[in-house]
Protein backbone atom coordinates (compact mmCIF):
# COMPACT_ATOMS: atom_id res chain seq x y z
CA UNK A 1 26.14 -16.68 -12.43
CA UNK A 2 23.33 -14.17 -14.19
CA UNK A 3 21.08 -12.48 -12.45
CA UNK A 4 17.89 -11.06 -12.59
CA UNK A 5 16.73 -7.84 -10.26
CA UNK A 6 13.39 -8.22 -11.34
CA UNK A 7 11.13 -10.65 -11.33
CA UNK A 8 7.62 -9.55 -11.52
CA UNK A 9 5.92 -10.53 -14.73
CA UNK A 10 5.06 -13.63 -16.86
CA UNK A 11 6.95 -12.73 -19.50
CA UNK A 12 10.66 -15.43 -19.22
CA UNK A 13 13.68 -16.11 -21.91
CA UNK A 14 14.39 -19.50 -21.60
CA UNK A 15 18.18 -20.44 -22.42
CA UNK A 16 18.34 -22.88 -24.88
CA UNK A 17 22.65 -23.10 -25.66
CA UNK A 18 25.90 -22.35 -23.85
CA UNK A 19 26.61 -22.59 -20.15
CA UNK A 20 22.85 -21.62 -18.51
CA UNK A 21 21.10 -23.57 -20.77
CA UNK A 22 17.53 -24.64 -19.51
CA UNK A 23 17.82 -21.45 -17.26
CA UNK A 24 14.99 -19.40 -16.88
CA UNK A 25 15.21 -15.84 -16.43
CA UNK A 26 11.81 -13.92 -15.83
CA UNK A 27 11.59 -10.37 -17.10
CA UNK A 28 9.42 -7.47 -15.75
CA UNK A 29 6.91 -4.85 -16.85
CA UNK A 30 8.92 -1.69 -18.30
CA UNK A 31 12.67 -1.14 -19.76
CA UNK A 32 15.20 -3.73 -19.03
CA UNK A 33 19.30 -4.09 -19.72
CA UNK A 34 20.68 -7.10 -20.86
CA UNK A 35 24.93 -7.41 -20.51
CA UNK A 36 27.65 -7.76 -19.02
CA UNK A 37 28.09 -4.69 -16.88
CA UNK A 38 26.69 -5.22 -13.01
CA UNK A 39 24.59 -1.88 -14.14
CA UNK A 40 22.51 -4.34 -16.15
CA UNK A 41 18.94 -5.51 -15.45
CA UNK A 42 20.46 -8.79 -16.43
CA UNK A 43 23.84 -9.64 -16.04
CA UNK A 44 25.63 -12.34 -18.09
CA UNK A 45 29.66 -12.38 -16.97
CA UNK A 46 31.16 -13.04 -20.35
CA UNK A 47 33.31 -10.99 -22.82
CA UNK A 48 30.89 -11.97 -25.60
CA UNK A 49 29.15 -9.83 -24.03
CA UNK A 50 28.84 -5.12 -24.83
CA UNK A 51 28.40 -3.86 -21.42
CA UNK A 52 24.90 -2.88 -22.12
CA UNK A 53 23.95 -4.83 -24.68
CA UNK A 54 20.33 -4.67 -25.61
CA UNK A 55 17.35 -3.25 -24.27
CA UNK A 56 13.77 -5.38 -23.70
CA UNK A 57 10.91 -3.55 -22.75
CA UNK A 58 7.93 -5.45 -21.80
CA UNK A 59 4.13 -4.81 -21.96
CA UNK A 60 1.31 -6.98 -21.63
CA UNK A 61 1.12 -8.78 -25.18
CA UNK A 62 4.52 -8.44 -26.59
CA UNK A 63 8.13 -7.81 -26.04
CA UNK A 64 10.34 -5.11 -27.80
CA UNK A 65 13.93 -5.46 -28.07
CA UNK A 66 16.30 -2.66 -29.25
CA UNK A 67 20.35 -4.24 -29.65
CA UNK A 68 22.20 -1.03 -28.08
CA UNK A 69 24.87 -0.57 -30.55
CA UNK A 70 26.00 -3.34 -28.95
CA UNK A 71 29.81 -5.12 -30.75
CA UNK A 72 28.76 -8.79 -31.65
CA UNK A 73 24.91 -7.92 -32.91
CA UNK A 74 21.28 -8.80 -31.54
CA UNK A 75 19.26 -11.67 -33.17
CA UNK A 76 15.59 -12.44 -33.52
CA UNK A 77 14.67 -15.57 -35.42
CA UNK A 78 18.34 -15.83 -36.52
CA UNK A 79 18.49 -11.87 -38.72
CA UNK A 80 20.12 -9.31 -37.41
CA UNK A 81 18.48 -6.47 -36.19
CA UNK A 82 18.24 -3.07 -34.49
CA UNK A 83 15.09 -3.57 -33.32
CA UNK A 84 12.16 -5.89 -33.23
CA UNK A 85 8.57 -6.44 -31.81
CA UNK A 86 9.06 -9.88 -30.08
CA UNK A 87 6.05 -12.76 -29.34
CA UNK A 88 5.63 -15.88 -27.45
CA UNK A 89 7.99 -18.47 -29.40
CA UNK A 90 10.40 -16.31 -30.89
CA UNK A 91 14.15 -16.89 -30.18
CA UNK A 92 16.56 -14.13 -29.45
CA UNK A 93 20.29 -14.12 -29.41
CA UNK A 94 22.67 -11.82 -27.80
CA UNK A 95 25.94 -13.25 -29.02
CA UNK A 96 26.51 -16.53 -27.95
CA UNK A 97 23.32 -16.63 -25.56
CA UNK A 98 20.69 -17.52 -27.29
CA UNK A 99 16.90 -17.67 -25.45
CA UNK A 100 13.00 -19.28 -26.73
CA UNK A 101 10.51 -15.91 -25.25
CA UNK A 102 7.98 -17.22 -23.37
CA UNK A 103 4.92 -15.09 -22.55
CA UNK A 104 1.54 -14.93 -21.26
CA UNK A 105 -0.19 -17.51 -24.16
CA UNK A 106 2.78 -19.94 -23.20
CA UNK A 107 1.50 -19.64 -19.40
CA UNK A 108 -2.33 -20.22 -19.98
């Protein structure tokens, strides 16, 4: 089962495929891991999975996600990328886990 060691912000990915989806996962102010490894902020147990494989940091209006060189790519809006400037809305993929951002305008 995933879990999260923070939960202290408005900021959520919602799952929207594979075995947690539905599953919200709230995401805190600051740096966060997502992967596999139990040294992750959030922990997904799955092979798909790098160890650490990307990085969200979260501020007040946006999210920013950096994919940390991870084997099977990071996804926002379907295109690959290194890194990307995330909104309310968007849809990011780690693999095979793919999430719908929610953030503060979703919660008003």
């Amino acid at each position: 089962m995933p879990s999260v060691k923070e939960n202290l912000s408005q900021w959520s990915l919602v799952a929207n495929d594979s075995w947690i989806k539905g599953q919200r996962f709230q995401l805190a102010k600051g740096a966060q891991t997502i992967g596999r490894s139990t040294d992750a902020t959030l922990t997904f147990p799955s092979k798909h999975l790098s160890r650490l494989h990307a990085e969200i940091t979260v501020s007040e209006d946006f999210l920013f996600v950096t994919d940390l060189k991870s084997a099977n790519g990071t996804f926002v809006n379907g295109k690959l990328i290194n890194s990307a400037k995330i909104k309310p809305g968007d849809h990011i993929r780690f693999d095979q886990f793919s999430f719908v951002v929610e953030g503060p305008q979703n919660h008003a």
